[in-house]
Protein backbone atom coordinates (compact mmCIF):
# COMPACT_ATOMS: atom_id res chain seq x y z
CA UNK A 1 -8.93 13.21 -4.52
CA UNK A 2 -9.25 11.68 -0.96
CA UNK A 3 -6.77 12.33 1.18
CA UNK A 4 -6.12 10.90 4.90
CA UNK A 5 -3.70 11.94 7.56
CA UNK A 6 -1.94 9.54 9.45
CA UNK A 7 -2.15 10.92 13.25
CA UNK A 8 0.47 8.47 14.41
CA UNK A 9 3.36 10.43 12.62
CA UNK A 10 1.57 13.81 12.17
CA UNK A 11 0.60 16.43 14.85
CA UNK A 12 2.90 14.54 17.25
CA UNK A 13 3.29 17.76 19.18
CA UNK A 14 -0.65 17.26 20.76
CA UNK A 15 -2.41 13.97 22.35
CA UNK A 16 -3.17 11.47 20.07
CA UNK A 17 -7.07 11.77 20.58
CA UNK A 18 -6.75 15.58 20.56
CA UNK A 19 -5.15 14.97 16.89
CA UNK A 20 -9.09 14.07 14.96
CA UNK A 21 -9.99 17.48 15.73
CA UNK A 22 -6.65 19.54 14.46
CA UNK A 23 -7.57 17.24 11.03
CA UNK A 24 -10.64 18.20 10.78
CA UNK A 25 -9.87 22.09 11.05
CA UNK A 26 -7.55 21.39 8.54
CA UNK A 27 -10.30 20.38 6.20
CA UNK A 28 -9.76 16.58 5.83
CA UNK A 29 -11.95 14.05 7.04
CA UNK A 30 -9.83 10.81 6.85
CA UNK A 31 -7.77 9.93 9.15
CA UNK A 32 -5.14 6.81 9.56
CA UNK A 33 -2.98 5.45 11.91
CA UNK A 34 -0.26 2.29 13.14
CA UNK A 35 -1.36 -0.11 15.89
CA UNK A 36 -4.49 -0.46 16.70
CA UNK A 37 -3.77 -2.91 20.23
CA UNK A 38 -2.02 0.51 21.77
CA UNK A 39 -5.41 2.51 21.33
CA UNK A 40 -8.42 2.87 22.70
CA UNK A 41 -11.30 2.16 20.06
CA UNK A 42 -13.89 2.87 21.84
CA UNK A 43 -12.64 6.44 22.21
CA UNK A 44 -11.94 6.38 18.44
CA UNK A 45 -15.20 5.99 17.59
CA UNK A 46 -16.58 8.59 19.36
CA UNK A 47 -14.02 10.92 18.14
CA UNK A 48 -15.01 9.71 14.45
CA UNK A 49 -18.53 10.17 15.00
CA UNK A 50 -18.29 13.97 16.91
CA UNK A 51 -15.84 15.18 14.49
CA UNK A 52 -18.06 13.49 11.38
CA UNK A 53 -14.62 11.65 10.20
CA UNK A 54 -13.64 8.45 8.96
CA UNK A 55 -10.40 5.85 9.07
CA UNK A 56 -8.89 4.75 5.81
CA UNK A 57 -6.41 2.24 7.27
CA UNK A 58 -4.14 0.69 9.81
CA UNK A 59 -1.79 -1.44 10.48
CA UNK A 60 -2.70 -5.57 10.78
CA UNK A 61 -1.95 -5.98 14.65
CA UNK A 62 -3.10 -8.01 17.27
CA UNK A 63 -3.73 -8.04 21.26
CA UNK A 64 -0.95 -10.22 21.64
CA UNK A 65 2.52 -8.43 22.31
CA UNK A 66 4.80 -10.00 20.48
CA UNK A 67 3.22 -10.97 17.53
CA UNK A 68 2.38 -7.16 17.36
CA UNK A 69 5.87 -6.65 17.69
CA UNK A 70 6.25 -9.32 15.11
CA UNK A 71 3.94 -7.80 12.67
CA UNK A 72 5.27 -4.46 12.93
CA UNK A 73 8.62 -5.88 11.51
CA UNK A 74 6.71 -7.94 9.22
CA UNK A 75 5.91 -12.11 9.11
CA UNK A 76 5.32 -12.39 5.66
CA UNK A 77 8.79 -13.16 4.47
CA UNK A 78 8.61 -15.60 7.43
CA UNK A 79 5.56 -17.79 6.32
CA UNK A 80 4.03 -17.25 9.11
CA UNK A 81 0.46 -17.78 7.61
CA UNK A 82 -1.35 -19.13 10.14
CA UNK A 83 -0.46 -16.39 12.56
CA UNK A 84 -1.13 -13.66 9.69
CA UNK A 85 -4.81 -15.14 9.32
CA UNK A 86 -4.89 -15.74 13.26
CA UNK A 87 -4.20 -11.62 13.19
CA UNK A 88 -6.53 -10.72 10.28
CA UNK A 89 -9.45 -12.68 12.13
CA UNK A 90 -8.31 -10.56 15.07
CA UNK A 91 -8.17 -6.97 13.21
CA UNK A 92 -11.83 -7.71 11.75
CA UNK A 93 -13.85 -6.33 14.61
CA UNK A 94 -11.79 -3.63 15.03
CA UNK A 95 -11.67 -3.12 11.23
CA UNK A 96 -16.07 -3.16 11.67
CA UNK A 97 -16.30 -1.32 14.25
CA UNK A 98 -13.89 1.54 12.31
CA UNK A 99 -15.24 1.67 8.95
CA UNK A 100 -11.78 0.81 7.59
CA UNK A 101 -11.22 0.61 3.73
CA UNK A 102 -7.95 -1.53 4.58
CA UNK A 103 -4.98 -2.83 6.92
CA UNK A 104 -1.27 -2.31 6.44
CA UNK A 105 0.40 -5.87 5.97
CA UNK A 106 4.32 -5.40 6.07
CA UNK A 107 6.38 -8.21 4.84
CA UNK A 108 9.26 -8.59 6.80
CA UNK A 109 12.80 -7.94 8.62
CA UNK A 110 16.70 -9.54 8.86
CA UNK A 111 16.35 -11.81 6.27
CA UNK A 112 16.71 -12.52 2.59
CA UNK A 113 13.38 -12.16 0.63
CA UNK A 114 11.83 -15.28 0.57
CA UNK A 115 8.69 -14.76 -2.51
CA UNK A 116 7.49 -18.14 -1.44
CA UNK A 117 6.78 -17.49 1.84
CA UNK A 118 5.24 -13.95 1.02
CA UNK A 119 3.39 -15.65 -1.72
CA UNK A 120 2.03 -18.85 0.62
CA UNK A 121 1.08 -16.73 3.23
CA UNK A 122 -0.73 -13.89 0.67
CA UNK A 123 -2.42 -16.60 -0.98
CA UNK A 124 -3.74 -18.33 2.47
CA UNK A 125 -4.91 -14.80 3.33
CA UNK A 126 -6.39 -14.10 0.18
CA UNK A 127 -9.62 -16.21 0.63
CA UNK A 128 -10.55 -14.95 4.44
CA UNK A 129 -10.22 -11.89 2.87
CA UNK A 130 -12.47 -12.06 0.36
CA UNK A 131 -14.34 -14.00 2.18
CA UNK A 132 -15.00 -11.20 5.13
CA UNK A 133 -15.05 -8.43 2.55
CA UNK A 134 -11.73 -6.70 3.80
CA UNK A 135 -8.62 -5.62 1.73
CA UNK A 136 -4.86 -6.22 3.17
CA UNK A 137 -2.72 -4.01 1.49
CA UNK A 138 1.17 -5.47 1.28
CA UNK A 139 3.89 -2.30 1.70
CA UNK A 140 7.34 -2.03 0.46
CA UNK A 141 9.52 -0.31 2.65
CA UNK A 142 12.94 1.50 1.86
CA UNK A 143 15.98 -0.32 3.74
CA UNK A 144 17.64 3.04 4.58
CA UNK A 145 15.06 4.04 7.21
CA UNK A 146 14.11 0.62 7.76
CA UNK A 147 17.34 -1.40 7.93
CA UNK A 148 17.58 -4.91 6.88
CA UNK A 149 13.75 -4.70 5.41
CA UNK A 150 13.58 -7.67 2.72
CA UNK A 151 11.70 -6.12 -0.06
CA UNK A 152 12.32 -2.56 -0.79
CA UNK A 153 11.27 -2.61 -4.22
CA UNK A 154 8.01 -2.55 -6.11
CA UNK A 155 8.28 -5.09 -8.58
CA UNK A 156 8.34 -8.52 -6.60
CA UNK A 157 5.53 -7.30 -4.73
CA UNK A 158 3.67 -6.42 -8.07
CA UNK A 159 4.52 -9.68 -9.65
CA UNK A 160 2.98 -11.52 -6.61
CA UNK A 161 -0.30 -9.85 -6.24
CA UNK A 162 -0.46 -10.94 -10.07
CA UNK A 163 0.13 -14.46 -9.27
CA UNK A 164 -2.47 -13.89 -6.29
CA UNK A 165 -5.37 -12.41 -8.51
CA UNK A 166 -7.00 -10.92 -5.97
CA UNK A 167 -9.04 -8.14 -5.48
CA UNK A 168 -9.52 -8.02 -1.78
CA UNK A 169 -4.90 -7.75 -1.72
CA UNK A 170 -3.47 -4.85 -3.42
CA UNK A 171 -0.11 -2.77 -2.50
CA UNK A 172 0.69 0.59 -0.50
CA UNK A 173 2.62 2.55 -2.73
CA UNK A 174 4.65 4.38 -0.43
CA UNK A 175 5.94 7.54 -3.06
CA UNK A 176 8.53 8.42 -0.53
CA UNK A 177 9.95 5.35 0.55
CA UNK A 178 10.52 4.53 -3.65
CA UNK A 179 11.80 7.40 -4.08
CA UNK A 180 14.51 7.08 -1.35
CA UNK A 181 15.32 3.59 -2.61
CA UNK A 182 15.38 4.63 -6.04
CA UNK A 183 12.32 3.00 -7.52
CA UNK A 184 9.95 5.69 -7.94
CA UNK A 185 8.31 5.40 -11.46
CA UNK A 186 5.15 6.98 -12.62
CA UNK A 187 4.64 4.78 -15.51
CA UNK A 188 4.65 1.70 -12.74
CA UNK A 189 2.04 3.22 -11.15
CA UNK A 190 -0.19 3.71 -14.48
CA UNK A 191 0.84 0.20 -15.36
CA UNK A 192 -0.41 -1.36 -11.75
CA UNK A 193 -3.03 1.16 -10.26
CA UNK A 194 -5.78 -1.52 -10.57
CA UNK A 195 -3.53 -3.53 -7.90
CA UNK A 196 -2.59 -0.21 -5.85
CA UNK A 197 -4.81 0.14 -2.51
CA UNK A 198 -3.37 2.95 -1.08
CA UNK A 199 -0.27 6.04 -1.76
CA UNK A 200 1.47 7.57 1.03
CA UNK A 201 3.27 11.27 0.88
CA UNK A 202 6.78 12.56 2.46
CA UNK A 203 9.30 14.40 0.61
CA UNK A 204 12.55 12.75 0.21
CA UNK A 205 15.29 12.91 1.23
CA UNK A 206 14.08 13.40 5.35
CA UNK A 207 10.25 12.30 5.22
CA UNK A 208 9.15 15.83 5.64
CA UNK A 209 6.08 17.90 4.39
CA UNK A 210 5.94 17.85 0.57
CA UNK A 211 8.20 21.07 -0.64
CA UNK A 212 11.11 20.50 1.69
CA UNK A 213 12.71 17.85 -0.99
CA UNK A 214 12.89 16.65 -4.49
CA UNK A 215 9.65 15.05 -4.87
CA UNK A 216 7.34 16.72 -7.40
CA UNK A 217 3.74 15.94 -5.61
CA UNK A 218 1.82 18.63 -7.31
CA UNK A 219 2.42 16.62 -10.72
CA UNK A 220 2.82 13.12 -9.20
CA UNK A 221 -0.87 13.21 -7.61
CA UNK A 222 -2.80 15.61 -10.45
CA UNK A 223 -1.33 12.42 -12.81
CA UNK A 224 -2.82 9.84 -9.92
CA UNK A 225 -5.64 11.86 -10.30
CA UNK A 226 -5.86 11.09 -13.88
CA UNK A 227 -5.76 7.49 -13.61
CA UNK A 228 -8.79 4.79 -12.92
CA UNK A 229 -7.90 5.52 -8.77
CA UNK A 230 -10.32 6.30 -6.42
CA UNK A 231 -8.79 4.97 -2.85
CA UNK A 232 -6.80 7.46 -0.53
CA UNK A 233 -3.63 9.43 -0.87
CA UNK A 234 -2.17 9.52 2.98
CA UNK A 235 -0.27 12.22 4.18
CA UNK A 236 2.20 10.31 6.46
CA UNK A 237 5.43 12.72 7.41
CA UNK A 238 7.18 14.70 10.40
CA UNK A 239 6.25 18.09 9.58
CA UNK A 240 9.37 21.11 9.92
CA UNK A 241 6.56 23.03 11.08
CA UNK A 242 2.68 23.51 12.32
CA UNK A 243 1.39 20.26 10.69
CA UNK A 244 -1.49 22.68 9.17
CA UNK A 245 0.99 25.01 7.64
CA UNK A 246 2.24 22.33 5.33
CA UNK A 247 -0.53 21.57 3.30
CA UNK A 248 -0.56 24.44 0.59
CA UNK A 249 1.11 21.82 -2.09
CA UNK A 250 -2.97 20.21 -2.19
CA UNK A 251 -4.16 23.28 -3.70
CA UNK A 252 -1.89 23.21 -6.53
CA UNK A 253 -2.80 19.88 -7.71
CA UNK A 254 -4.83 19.79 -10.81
């Protein structure tokens, strides 16, 4: 089971660069976070290196401030291609310089899902990918927390990487975010882990540690643990108390 900790969203209560250390104590060595354009990389890879730690993903970003803004809201749904590979060729250094197994590519805000934009601008990303020998990974989000998000279901996105075919573009399955919008299925997940990059963890209903909601993680991931899955399981929630007092639900997976 490898497991990263997104330090964007979890212990918010010390500095961000103080954060690779409180992981590490905690026993994990992974760690993930949002932008990379707000950061100092530099600094990150020192941390890394000290703290003997790595970086699963990020998000796609870029230098530029609003088409980071834009990207954080998604440009998919848009068909924005050229400025999603103008953004990729951008996040590739950083992406080197990191170690990263993958970048967070959201699909988009305000409008009605529009599967051939998504699809024209996956496919023209598909080849640089490939190409460069990086993985996007394409992430539903539920339109609760995320108002007016296009695509807060699993399905489309699965049925596009299908059409895509390939290997280097795969999805975040986000267990909380399906569960809040009602989509949560374990036998999806068995059906399309070979297209699954990357799960994140919150309980649900308020995105806290695992054990505060409904959400049975103990048997969701020892059943992802069954399955042909070797990428990361990311803890990514606001923790009701000391971020390394919430992590007891790992040891009861099987």
């Amino acid at each position: 089971m490898n497991i990263s900790c997104c330090i964007d969203m979890m212990f918010s209560r010390i500095n961000f660069y103080d954060r690779f250390e409180a992981v590490r104590k905690c026993g994990i060595e992974t760690i993930e976070f949002w932008k990379w354009s707000d950061k100092d990389i530099g600094r990150i890879e020192k941390l890394l290196d000290n703290n003997n730690m790595n970086v699963s993903i990020f998000n796609l970003d870029s230098a530029d401030r609003q088409l980071s803004n834009d990207l954080s809201c998604g440009i998919l749904n848009d068909g924005r291609a050229d400025e999603l590979i103008s953004s990729v060729k951008e996040s590739i250094p950083v992406y080197r310089r990191l170690g990263a197994s993958a970048m967070i590519v959201l699909i988009g805000d305000g409008a009605p899902f529009n599967r051939d934009n998504v699809l024209c601008c996956l496919k023209s990303a598909a080849a640089l990918a490939e190409a460069e020998d990086i993985n996007l990974i394409v992430e539903p989000l539920n339109a609760t927390d995320r108002k007016g998000y296009c695509m807060p279901y699993t399905k489309p996105v699965f049925e596009i990487l299908r059409e895509i075919n390939s290997p280097n573009i795969k999805m975040l399955y986000d267990i909380y975010h399906q569960s809040m919008t009602g989509d949560f299925s374990i036998d999806d997940i068995r059906e399309n882990i070979d297209i699954i990059g990357h799960f994140h963890v919150a309980d649900a209903p308020g995105r806290h540690e695992p054990g505060t909601g409904i959400i049975d993680y103990p048997s969701i991931i020892s059943q992802i643990n069954a399955l042909p899955y070797d990428g990361y399981i990311g803890l990514e929630y606001r923790a009701t108390k000391a971020d390394e007092d919430t992590m007891g639900f790992l040891k009861e997976i099987r």
